[in-house]
C-alpha atoms as a PDB file:
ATOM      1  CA  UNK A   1      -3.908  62.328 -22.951  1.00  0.00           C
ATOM      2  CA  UNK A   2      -2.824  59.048 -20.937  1.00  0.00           C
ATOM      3  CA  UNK A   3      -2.813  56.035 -22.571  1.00  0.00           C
ATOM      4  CA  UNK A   4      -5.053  53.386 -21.579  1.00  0.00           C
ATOM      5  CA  UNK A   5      -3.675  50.933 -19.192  1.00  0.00           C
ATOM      6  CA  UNK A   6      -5.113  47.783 -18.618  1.00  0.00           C
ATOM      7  CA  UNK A   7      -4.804  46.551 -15.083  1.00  0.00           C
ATOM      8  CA  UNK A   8      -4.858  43.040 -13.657  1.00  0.00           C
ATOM      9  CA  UNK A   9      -4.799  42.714  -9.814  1.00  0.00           C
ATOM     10  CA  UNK A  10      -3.475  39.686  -8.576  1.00  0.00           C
ATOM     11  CA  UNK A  11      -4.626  38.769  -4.666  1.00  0.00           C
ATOM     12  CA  UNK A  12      -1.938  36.920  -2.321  1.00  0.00           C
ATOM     13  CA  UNK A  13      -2.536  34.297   0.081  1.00  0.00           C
ATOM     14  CA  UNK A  14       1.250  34.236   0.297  1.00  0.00           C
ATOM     15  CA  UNK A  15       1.710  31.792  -2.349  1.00  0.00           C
ATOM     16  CA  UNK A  16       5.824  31.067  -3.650  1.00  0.00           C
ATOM     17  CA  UNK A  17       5.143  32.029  -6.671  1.00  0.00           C
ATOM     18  CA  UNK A  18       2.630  35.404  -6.599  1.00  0.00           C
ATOM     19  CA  UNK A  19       5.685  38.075  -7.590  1.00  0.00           C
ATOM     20  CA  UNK A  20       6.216  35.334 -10.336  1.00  0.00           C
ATOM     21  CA  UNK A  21       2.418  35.495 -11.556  1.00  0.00           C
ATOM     22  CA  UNK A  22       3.094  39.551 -11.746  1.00  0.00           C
ATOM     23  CA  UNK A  23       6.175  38.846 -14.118  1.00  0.00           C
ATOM     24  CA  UNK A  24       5.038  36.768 -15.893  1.00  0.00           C
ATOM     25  CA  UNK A  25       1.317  39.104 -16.619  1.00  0.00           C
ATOM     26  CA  UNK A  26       4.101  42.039 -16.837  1.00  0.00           C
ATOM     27  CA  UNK A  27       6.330  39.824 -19.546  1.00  0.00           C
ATOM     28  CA  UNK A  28       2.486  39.998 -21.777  1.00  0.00           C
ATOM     29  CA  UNK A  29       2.387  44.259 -21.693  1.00  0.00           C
ATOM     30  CA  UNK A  30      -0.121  44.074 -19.395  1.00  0.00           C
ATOM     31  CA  UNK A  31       0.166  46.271 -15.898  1.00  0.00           C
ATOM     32  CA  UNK A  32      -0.187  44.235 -12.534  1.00  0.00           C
ATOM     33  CA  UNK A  33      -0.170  44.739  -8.872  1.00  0.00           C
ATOM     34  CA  UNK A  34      -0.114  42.793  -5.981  1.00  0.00           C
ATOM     35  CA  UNK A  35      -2.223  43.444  -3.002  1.00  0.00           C
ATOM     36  CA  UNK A  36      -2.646  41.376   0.132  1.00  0.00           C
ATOM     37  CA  UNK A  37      -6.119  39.067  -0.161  1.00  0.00           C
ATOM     38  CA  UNK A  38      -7.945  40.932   2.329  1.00  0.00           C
ATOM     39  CA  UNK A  39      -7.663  44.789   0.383  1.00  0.00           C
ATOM     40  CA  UNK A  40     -11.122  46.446   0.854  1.00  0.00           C
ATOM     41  CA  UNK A  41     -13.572  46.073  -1.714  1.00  0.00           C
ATOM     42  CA  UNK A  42     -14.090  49.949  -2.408  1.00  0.00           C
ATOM     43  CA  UNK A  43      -9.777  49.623  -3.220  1.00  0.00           C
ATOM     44  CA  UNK A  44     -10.369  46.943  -5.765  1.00  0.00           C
ATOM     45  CA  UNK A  45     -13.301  49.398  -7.627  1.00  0.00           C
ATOM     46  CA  UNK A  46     -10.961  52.282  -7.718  1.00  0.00           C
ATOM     47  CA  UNK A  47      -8.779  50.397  -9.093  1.00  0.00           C
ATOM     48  CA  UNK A  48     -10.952  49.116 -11.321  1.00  0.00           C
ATOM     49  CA  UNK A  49      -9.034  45.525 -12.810  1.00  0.00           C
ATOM     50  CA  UNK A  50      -9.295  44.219 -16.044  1.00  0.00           C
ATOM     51  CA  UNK A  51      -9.015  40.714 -14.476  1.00  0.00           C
ATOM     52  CA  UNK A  52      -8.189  39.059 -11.198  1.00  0.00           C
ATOM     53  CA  UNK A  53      -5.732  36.656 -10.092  1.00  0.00           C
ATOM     54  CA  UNK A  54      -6.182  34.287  -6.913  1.00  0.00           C
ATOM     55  CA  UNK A  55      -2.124  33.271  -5.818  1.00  0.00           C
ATOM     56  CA  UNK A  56      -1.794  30.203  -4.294  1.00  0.00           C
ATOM     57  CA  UNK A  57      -0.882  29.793  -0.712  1.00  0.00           C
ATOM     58  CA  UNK A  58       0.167  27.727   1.828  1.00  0.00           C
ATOM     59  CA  UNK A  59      -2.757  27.140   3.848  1.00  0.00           C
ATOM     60  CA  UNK A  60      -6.486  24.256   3.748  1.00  0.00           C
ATOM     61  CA  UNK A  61      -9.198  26.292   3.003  1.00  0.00           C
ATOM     62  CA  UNK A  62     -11.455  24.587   4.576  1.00  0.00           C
ATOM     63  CA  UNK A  63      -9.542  25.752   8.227  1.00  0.00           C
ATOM     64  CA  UNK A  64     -11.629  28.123  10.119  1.00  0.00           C
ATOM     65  CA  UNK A  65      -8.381  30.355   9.998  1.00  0.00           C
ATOM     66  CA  UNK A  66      -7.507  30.160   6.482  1.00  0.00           C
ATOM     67  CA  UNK A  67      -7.517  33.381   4.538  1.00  0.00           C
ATOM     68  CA  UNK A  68     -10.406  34.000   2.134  1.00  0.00           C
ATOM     69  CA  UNK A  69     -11.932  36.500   0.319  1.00  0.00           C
ATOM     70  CA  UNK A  70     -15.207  38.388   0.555  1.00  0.00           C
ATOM     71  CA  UNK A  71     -18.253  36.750  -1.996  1.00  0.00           C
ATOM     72  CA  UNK A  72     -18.871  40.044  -3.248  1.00  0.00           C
ATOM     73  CA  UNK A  73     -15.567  40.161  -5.241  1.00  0.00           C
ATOM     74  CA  UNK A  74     -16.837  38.058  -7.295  1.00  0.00           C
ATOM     75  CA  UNK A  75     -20.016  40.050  -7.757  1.00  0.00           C
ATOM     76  CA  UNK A  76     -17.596  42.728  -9.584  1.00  0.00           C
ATOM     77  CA  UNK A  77     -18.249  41.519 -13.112  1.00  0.00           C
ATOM     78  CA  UNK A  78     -14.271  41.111 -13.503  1.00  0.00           C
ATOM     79  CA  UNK A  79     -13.033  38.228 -14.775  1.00  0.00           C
ATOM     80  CA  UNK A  80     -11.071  35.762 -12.161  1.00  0.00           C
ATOM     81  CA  UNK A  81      -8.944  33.379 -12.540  1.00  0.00           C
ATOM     82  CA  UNK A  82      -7.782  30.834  -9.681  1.00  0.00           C
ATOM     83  CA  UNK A  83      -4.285  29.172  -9.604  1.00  0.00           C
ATOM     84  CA  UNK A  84      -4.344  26.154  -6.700  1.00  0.00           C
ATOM     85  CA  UNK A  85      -4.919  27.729  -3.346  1.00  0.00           C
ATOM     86  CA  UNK A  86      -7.069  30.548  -5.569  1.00  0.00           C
ATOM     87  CA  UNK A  87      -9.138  27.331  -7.352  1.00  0.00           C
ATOM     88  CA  UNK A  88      -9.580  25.296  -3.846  1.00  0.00           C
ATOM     89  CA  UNK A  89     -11.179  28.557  -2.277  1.00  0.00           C
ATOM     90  CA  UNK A  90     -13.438  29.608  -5.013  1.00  0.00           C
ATOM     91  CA  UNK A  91     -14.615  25.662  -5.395  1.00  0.00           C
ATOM     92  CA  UNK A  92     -15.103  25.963  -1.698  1.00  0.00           C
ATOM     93  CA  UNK A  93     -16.689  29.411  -1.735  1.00  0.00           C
ATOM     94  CA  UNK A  94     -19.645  28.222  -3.681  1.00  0.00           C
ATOM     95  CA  UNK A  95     -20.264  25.417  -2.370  1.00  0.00           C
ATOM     96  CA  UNK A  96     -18.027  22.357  -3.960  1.00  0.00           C
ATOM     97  CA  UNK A  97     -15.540  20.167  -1.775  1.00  0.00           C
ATOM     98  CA  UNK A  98     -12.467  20.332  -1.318  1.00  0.00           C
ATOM     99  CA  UNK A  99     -10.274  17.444   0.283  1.00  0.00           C
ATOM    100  CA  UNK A 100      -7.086  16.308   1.007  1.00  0.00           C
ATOM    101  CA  UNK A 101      -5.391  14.879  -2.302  1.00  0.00           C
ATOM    102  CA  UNK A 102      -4.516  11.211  -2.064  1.00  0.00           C
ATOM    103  CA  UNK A 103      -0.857  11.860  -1.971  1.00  0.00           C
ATOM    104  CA  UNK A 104       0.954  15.514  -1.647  1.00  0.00           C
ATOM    105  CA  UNK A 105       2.079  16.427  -5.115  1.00  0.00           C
ATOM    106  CA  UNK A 106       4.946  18.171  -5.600  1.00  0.00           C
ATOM    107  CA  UNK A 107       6.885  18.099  -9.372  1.00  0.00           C
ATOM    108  CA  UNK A 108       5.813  17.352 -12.783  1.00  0.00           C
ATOM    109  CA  UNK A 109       2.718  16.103 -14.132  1.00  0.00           C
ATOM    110  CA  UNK A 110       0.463  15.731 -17.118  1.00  0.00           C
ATOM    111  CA  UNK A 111      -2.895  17.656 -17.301  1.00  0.00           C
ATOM    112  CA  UNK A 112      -5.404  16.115 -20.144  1.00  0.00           C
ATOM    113  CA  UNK A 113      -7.064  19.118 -21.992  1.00  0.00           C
ATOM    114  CA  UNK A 114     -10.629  18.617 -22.014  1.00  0.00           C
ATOM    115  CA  UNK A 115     -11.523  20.982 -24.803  1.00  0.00           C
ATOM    116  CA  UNK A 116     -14.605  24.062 -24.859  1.00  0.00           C
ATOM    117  CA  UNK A 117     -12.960  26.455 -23.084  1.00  0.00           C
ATOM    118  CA  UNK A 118     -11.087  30.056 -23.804  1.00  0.00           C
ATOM    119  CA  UNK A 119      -8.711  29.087 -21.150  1.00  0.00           C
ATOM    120  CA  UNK A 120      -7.409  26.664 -23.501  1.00  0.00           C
ATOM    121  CA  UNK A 121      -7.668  28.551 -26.837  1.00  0.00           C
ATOM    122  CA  UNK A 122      -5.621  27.038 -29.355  1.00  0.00           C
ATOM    123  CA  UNK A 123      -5.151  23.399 -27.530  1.00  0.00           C
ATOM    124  CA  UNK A 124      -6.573  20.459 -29.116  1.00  0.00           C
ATOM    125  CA  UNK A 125      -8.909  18.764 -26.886  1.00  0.00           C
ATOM    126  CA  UNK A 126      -7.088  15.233 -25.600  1.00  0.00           C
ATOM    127  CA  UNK A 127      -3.914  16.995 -26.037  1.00  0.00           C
ATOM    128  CA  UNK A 128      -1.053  16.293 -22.883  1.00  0.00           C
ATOM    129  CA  UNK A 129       0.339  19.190 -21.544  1.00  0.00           C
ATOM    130  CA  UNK A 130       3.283  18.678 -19.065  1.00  0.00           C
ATOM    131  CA  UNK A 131       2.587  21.108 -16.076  1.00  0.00           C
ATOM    132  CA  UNK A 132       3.985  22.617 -12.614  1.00  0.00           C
ATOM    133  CA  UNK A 133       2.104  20.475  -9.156  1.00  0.00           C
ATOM    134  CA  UNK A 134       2.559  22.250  -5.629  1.00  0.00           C
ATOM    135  CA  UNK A 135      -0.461  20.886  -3.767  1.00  0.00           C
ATOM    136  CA  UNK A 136      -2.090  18.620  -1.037  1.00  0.00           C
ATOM    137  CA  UNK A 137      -5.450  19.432  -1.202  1.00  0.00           C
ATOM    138  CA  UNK A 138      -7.557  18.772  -4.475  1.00  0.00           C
ATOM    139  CA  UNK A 139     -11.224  20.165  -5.666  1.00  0.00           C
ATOM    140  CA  UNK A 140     -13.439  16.620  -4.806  1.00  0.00           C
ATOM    141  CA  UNK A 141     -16.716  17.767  -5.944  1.00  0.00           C
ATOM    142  CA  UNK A 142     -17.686  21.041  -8.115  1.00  0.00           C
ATOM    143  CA  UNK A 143     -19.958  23.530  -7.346  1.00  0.00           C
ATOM    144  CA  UNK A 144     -23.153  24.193  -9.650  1.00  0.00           C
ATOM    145  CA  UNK A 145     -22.009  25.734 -13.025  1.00  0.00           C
ATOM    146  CA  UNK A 146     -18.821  24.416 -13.141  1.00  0.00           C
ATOM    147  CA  UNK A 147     -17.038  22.593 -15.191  1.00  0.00           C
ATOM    148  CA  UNK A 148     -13.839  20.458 -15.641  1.00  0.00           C
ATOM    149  CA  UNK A 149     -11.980  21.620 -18.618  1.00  0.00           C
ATOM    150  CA  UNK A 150      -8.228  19.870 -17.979  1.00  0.00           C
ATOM    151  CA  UNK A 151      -7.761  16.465 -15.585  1.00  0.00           C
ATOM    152  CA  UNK A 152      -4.359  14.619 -14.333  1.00  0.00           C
ATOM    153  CA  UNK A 153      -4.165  11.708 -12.638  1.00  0.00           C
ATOM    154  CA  UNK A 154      -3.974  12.539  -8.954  1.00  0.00           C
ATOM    155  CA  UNK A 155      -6.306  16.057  -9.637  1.00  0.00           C
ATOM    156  CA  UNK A 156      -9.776  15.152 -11.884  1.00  0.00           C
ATOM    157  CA  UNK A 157     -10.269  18.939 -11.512  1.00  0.00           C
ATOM    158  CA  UNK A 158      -6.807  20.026 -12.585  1.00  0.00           C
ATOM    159  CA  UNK A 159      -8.654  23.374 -14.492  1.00  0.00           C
ATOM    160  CA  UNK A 160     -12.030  24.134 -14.437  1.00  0.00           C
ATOM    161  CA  UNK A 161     -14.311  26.308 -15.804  1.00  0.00           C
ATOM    162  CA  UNK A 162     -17.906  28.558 -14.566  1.00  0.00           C
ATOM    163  CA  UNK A 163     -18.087  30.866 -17.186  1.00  0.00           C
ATOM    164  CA  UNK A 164     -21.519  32.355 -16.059  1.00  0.00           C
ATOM    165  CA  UNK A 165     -19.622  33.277 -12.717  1.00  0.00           C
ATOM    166  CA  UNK A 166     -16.711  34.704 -15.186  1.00  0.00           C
ATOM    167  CA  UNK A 167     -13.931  32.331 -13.272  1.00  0.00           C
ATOM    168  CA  UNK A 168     -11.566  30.133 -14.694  1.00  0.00           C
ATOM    169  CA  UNK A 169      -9.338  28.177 -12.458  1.00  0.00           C
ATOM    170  CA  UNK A 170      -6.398  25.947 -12.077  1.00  0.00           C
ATOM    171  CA  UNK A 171      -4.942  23.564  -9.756  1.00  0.00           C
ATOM    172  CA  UNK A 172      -1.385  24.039 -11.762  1.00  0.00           C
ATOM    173  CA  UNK A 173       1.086  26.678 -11.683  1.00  0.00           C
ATOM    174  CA  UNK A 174       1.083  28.426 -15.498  1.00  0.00           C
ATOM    175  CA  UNK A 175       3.318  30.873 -14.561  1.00  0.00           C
ATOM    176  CA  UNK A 176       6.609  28.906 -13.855  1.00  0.00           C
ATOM    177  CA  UNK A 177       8.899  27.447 -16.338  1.00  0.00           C
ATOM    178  CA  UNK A 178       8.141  24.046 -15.737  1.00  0.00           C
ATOM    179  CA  UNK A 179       4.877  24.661 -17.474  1.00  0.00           C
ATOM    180  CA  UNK A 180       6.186  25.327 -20.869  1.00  0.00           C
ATOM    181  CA  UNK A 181       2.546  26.297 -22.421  1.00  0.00           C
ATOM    182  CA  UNK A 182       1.840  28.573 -19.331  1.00  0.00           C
ATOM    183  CA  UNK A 183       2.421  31.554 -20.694  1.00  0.00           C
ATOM    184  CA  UNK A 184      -0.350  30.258 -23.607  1.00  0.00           C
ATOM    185  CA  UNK A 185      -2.549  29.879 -20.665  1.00  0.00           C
ATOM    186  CA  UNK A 186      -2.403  33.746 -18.938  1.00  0.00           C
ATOM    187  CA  UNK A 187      -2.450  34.907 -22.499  1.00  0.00           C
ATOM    188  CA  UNK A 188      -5.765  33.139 -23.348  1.00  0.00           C
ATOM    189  CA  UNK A 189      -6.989  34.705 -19.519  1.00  0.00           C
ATOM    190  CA  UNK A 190      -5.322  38.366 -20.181  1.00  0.00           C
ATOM    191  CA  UNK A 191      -6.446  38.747 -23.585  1.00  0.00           C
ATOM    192  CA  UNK A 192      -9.724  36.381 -25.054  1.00  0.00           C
ATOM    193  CA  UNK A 193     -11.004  36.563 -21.797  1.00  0.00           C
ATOM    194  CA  UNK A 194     -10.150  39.728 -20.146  1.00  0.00           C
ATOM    195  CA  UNK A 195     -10.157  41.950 -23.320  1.00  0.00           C
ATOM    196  CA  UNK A 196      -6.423  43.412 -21.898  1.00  0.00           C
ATOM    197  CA  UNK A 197      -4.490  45.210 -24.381  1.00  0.00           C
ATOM    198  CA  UNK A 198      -0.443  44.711 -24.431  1.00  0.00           C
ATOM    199  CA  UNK A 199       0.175  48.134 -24.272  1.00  0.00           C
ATOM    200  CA  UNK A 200       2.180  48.362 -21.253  1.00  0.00           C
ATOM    201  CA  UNK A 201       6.125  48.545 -21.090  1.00  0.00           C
ATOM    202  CA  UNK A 202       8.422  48.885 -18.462  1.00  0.00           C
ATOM    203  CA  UNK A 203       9.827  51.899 -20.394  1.00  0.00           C
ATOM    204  CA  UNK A 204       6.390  53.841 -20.288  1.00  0.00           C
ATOM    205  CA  UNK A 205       6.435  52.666 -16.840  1.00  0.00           C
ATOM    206  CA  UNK A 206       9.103  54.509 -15.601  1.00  0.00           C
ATOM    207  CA  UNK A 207       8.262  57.358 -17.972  1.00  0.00           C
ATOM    208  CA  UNK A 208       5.243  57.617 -15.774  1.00  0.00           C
ATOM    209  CA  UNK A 209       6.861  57.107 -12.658  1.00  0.00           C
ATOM    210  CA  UNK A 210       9.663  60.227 -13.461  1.00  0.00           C
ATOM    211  CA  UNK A 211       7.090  62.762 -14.407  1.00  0.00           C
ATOM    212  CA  UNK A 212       4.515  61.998 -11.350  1.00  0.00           C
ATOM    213  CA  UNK A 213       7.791  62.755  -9.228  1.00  0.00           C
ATOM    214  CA  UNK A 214       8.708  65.727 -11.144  1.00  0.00           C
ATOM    215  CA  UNK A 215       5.049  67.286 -10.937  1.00  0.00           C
ATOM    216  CA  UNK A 216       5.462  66.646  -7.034  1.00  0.00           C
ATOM    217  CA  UNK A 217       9.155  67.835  -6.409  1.00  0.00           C
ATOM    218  CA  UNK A 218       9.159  70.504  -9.261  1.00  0.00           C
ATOM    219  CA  UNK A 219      12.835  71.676 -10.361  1.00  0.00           C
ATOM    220  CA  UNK A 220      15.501  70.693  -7.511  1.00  0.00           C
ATOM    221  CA  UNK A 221      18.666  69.610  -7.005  1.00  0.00           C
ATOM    222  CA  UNK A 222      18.192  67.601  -4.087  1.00  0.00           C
ATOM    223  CA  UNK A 223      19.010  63.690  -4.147  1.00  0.00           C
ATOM    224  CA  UNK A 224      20.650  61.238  -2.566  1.00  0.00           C
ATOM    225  CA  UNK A 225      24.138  61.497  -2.220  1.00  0.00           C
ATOM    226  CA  UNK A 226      24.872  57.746  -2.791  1.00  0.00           C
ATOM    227  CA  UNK A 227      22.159  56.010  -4.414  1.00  0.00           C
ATOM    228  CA  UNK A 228      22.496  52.814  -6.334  1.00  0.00           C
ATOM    229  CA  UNK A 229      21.901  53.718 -10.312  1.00  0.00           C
ATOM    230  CA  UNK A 230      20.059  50.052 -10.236  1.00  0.00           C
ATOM    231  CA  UNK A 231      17.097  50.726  -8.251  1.00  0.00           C
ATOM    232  CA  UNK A 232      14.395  52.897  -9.083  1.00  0.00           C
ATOM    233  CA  UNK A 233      15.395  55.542  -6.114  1.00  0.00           C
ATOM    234  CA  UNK A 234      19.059  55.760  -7.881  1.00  0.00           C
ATOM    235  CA  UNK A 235      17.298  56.159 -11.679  1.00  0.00           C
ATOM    236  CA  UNK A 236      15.054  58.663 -10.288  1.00  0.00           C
ATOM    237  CA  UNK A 237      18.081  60.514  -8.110  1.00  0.00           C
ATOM    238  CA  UNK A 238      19.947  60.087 -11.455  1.00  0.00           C
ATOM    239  CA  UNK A 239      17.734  61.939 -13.233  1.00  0.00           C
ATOM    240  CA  UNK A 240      17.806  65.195 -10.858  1.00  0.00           C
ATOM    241  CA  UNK A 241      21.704  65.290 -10.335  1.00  0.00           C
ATOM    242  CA  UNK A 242      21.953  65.225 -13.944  1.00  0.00           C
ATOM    243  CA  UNK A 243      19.155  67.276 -15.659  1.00  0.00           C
ATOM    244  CA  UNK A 244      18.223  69.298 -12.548  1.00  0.00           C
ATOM    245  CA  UNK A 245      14.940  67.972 -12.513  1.00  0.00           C
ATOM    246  CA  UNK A 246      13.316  64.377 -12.354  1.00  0.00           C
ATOM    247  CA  UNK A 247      12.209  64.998 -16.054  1.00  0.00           C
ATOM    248  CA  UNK A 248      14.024  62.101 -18.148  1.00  0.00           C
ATOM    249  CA  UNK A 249      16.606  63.354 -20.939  1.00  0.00           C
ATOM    250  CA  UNK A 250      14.829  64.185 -24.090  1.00  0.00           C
END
């Protein structure tokens, strides 16, 4: 019997930091994948996510060009949750505003936690939290049902919240270093509001990977003749040189 594997699929609108956002949900035992924003709808129900991430990206979503995503993936039921690009689009989807910020921000800044939300589990409400800026456009005006839940200076919508909708958003990046509560932040999202379970490992991962190969190539011999032990094509070619088949040693 296969063990339940939670998985949370993370859309990219070719954001810097989207493989980052899949370490650091990876990093929590939690499975992710990365698929381009525009994958069909019927790809994201056979998948069937726990939880969905919006990357950030490069791009105004309020250009005619800009890449967006179709209303009806947020008709799925799944929880969402927005980081910058991902928040601006969704604020803009339903009908807020969304505006070029006073002054491009680009560095450090401080994020005021507003309190009432499962986003911010275990913050105090007031409480500074030094954070991760890579924007010029800001959320000016919130659509119906949201909420602010965490404000900075330059960004009064720095995290917001539409529960009803099942989204969650922010303007800040959680997953890199330079937010040092971040990881607080996808926890709250992967497990009080998704329900995910850490049961995934790297380990089981590859467990998975060898036997899937094995049930495909059966017992052979044949691998490559110079494959580096360090990728997964070396492990796997590893594995057949030296036990005959892609099963791993017992």
């Amino acid at each position: 019997m296969t063990a339940r594997r939670d998985l949370i699929l993370i859309l990219d609108f070719g954001g810097q930091y989207t493989q980052l956002i899949a370490r650091r949900v990876r990093e929590q035992n939690v499975y992710s994948e990365i698929h381009p924003f525009n994958v069909p709808l019927a790809k994201i129900r056979e998948l069937a996510p726990r939880g969905i991430i919006l990357s950030g990206g490069p791009a105004y979503c309020y250009d005619a060009a800009a890449p967006k995503i179709s209303s009806e993936v947020y008709e799925l039921g799944v929880p969402i949750l927005g980081i910058c690009y991902g928040t601006q689009l969704t604020a803009l989807t339903f009908g807020g505003k969304v505006v070029a910020a006073e002054r491009r921000e680009y560095g450090r800044a401080t994020v005021r936690v507003q309190g009432g939300s499962d986003l911010f589990h275990g913050f105090a409400t007031g409480e500074e939290i030094p954070v991760w800026m890579s924007h010029g456009d800001r959320v000016e005006a919130l659509p119906a049902g949201f909420e602010i839940v965490g404000e900075s200076a330059n960004c009064p919508a720095a995290a917001v919240a539409a529960p009803a909708r099942k989204f969650w958003g922010v303007q800040f990046h959680p997953e890199v270093a330079h937010t040092p509560r971040g990881g607080e932040i996808l926890a709250n999202f992967l497990f009080r509001i998704c329900g995910c379970e850490p049961s995934w490992t790297m380990a089981g991962f590859v467990s998975e990977a060898v036997a899937a190969i094995s049930a495909k190539v059966g017992n052979t011999s044949m691998c490559p003749a110079r494959a580096e032990t360090s990728t997964p094509v070396g492990y796997f070619a590893g594995q057949l040189k030296k036990n005959g088949t892609c099963d791993p040693p017992s």
